[in-house]
PDB file of N, CA and C in Angstrom:
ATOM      1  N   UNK A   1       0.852  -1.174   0.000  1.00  0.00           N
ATOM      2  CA  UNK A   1       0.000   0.000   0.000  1.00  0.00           C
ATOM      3  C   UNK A   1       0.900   1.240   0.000  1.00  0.00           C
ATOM      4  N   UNK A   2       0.470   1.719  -0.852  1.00  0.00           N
ATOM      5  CA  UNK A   2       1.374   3.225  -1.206  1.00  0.00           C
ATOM      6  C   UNK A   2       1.151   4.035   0.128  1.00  0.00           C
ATOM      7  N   UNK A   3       2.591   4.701   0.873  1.00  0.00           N
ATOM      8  CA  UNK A   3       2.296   5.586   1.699  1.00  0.00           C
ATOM      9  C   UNK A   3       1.697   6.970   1.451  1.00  0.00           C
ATOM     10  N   UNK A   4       1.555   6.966   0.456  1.00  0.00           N
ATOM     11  CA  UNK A   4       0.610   8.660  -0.470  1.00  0.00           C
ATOM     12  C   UNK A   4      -1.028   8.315  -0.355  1.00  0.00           C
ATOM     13  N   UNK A   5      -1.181   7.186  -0.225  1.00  0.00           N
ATOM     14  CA  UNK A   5      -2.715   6.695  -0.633  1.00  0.00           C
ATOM     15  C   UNK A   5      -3.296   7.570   0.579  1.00  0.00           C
ATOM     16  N   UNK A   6      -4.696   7.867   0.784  1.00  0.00           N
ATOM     17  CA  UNK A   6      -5.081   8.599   1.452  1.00  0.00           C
ATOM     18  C   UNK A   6      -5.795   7.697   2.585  1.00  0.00           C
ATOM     19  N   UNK A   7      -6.110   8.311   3.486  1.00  0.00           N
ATOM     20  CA  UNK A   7      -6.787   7.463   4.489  1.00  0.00           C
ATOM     21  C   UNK A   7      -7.906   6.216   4.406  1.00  0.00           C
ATOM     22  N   UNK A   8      -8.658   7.161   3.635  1.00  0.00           N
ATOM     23  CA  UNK A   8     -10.376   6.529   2.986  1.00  0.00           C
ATOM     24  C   UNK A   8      -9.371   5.354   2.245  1.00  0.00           C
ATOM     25  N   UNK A   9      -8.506   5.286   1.392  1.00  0.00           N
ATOM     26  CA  UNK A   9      -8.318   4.353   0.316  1.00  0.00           C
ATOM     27  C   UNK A   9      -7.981   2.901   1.503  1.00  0.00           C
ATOM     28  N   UNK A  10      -7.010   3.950   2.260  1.00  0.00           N
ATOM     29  CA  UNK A  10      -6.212   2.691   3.326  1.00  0.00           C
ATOM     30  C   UNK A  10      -7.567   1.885   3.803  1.00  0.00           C
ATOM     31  N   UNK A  11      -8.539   2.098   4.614  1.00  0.00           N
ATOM     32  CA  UNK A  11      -9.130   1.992   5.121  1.00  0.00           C
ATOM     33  C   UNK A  11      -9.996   1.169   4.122  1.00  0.00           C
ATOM     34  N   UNK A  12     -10.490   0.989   3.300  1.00  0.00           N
ATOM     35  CA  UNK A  12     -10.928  -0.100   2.195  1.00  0.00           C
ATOM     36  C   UNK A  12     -10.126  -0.703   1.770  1.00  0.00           C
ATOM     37  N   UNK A  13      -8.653  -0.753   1.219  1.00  0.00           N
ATOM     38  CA  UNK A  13      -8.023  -1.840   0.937  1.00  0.00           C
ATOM     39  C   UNK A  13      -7.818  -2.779   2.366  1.00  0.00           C
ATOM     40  N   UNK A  14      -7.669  -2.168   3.367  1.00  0.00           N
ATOM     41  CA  UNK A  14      -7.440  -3.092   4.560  1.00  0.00           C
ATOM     42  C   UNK A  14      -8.934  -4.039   4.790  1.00  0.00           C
ATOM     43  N   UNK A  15     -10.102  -3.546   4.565  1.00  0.00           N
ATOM     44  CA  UNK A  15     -11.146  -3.860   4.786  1.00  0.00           C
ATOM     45  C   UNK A  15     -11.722  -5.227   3.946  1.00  0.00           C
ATOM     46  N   UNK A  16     -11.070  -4.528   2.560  1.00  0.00           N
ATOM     47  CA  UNK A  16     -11.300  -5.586   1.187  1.00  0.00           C
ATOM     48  C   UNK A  16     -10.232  -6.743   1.894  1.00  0.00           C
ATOM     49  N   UNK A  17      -9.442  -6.154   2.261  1.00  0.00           N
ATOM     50  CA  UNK A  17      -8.177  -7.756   2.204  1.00  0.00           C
ATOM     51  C   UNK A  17      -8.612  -8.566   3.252  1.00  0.00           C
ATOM     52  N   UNK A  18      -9.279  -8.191   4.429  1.00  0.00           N
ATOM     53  CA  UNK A  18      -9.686  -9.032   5.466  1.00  0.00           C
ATOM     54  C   UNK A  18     -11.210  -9.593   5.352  1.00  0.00           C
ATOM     55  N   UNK A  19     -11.975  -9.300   4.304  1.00  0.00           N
ATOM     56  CA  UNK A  19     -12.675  -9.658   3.320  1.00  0.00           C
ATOM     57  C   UNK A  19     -14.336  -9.644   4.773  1.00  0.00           C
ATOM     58  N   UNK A  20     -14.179  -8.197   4.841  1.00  0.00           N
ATOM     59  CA  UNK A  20     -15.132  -7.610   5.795  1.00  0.00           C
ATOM     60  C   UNK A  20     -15.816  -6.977   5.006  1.00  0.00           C
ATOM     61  N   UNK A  21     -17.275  -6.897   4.967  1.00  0.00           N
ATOM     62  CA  UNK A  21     -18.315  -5.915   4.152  1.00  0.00           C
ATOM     63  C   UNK A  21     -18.495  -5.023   5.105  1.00  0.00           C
ATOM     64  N   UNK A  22     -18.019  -3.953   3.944  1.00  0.00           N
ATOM     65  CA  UNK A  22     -18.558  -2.326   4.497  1.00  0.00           C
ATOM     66  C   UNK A  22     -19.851  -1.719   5.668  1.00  0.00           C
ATOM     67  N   UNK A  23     -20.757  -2.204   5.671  1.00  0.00           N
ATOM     68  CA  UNK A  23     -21.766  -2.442   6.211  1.00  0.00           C
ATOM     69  C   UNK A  23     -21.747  -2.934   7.282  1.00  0.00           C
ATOM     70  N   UNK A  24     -21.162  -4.292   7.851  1.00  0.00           N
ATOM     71  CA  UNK A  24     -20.407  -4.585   8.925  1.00  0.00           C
ATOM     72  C   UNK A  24     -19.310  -3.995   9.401  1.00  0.00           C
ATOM     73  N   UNK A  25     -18.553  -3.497   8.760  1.00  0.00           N
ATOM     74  CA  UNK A  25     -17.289  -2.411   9.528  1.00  0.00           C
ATOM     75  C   UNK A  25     -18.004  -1.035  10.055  1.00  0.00           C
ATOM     76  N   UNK A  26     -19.104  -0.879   9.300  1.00  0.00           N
ATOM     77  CA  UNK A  26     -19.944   0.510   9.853  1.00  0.00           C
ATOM     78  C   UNK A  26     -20.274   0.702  11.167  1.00  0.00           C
ATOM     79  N   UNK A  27     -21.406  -0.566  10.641  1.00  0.00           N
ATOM     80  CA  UNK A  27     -22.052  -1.250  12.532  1.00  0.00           C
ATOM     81  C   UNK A  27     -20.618  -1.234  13.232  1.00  0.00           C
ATOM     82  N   UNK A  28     -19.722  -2.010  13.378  1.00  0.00           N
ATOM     83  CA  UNK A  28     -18.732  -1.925  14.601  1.00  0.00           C
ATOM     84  C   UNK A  28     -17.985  -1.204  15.022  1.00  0.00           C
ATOM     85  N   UNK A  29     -18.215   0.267  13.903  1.00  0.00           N
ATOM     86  CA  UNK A  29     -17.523   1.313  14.439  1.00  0.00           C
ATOM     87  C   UNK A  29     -18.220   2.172  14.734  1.00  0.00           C
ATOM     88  N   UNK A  30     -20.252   2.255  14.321  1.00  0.00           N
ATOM     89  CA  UNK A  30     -20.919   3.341  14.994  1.00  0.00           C
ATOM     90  C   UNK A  30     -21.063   4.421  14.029  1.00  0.00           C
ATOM     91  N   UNK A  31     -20.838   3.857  12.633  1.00  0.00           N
ATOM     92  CA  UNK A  31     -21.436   5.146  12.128  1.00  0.00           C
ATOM     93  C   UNK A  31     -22.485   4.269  10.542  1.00  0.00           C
ATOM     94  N   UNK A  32     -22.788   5.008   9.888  1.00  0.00           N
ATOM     95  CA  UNK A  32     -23.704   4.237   9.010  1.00  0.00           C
ATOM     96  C   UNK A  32     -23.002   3.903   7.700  1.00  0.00           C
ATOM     97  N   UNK A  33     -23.332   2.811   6.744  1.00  0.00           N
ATOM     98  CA  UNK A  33     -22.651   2.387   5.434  1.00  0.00           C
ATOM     99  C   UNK A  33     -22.475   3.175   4.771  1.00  0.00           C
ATOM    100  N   UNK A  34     -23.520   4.650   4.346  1.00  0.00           N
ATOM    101  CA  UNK A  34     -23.248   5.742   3.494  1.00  0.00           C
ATOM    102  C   UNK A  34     -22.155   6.401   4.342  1.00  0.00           C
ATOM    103  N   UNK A  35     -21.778   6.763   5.339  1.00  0.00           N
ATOM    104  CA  UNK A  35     -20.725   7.523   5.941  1.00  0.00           C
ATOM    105  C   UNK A  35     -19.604   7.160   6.064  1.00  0.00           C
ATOM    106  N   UNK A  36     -19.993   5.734   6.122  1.00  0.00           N
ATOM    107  CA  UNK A  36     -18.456   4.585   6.207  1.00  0.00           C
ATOM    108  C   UNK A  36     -17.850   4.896   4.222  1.00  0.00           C
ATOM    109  N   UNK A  37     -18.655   4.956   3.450  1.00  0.00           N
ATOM    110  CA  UNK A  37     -19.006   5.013   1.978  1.00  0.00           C
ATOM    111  C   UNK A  37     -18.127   6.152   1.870  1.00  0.00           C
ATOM    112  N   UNK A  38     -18.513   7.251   2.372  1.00  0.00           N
ATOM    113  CA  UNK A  38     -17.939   8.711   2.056  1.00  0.00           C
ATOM    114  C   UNK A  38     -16.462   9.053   2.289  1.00  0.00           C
ATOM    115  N   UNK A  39     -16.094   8.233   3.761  1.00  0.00           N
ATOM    116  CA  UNK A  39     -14.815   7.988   4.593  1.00  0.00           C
ATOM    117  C   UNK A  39     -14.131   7.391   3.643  1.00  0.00           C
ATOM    118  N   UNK A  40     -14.223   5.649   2.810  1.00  0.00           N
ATOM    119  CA  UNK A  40     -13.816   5.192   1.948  1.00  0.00           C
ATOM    120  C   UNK A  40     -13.263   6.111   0.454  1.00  0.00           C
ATOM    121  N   UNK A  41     -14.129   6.565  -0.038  1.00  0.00           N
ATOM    122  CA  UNK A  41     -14.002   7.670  -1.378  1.00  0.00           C
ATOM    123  C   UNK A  41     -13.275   9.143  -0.910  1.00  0.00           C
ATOM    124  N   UNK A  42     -12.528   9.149   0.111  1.00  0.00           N
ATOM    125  CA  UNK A  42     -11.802  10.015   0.742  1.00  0.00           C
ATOM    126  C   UNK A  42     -12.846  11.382   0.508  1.00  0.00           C
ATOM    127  N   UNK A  43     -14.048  11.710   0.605  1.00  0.00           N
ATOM    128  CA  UNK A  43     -15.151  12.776   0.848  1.00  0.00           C
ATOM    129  C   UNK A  43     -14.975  13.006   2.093  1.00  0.00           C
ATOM    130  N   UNK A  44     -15.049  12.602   2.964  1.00  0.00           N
ATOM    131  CA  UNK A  44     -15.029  12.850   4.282  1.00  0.00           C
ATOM    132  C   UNK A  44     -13.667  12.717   5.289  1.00  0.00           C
ATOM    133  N   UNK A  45     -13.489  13.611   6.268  1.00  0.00           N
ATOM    134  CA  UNK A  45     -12.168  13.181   6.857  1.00  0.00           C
ATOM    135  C   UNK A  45     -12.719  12.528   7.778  1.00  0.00           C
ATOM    136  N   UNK A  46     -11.620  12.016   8.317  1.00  0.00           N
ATOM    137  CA  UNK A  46     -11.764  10.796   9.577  1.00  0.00           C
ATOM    138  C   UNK A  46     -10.920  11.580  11.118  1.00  0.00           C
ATOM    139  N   UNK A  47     -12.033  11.667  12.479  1.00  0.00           N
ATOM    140  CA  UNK A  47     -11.468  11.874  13.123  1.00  0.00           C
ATOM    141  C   UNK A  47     -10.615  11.159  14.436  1.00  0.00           C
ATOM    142  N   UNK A  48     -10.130  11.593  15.264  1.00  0.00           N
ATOM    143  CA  UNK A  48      -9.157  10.616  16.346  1.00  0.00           C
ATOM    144  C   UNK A  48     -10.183   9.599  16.675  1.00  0.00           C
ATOM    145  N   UNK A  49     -11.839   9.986  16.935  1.00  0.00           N
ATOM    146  CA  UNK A  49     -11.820   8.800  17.828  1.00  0.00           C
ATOM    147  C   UNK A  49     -12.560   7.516  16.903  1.00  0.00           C
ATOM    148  N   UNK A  50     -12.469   8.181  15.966  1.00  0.00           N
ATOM    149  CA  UNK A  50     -13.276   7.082  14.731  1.00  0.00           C
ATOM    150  C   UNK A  50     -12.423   6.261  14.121  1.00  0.00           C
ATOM    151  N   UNK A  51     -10.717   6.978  14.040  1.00  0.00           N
ATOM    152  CA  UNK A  51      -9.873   6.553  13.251  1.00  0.00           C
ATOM    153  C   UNK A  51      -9.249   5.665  14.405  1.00  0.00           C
ATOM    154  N   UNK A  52      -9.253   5.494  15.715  1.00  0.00           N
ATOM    155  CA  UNK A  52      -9.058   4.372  16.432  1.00  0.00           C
ATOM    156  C   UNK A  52     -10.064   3.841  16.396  1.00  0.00           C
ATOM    157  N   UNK A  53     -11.403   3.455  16.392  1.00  0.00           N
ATOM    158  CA  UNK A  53     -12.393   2.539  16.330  1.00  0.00           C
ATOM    159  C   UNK A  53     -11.981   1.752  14.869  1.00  0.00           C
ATOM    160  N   UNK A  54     -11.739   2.438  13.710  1.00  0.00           N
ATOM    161  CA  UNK A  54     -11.791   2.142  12.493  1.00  0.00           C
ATOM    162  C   UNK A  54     -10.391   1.345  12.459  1.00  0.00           C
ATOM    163  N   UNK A  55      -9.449   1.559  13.329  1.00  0.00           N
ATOM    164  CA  UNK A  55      -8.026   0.649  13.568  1.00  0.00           C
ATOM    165  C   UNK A  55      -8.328  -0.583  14.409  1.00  0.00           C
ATOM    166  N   UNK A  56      -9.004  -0.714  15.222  1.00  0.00           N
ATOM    167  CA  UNK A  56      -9.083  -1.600  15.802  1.00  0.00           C
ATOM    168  C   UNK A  56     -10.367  -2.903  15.288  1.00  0.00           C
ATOM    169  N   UNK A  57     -11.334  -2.308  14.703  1.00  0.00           N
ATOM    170  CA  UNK A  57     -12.384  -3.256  14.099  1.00  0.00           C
ATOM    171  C   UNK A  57     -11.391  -3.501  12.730  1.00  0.00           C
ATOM    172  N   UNK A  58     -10.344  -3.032  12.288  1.00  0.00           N
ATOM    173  CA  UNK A  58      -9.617  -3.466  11.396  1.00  0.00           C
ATOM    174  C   UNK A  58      -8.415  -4.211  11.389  1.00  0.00           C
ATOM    175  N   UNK A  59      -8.129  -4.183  12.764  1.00  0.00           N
ATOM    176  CA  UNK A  59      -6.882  -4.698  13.072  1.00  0.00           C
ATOM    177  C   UNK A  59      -5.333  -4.670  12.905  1.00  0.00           C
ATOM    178  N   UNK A  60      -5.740  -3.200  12.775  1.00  0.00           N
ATOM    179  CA  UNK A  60      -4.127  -2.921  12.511  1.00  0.00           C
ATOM    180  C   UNK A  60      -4.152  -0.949  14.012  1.00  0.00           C
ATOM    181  N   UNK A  61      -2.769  -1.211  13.945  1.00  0.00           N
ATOM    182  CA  UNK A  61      -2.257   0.426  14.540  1.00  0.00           C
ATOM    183  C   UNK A  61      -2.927   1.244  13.928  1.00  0.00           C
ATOM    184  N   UNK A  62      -3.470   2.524  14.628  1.00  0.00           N
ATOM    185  CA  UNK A  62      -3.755   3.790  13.673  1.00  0.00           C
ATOM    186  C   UNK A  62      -2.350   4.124  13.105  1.00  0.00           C
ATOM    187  N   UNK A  63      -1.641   4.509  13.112  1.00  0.00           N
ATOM    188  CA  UNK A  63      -0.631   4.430  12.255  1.00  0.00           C
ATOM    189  C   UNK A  63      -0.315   3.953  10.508  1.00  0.00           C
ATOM    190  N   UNK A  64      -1.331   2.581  10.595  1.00  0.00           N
ATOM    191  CA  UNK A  64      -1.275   1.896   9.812  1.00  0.00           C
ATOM    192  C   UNK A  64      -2.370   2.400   8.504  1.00  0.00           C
ATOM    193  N   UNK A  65      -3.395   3.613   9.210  1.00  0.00           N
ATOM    194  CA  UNK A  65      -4.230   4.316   8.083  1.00  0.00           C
ATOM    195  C   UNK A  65      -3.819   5.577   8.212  1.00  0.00           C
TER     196      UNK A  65
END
């Protein structure tokens, strides 16, 4: 994964590779599939406490998005 890629991208390729539907990563982080949707297509930024929820239902360091 390119370190230029943007958050939203990180955050779906990690998602695609652990072969989790969007919809379910939503639910376990508390926000809805269109918002999880927007986060993905880098529309939306991601903040501290979402981007640790969104690290940990993903399984990697925030660091790692």
């Amino acid at each position: 994964m390119a370190r230029s890629a943007l958050t939203g991208t990180r955050v779906r390729e990690r998602r695609l590779r652990i072969g989790l539907k969007q919809a379910d990563l939503a639910r376990a982080v508390g926000v809805s599939p269109s918002y999880l949707n927007l986060i993905e297509h880098n529309r939306r930024r991601v903040g501290g406490e979402l981007l640790a929820a969104l690290a940990r239902a993903l399984g990697v360091g925030e660091a790692a998005l």
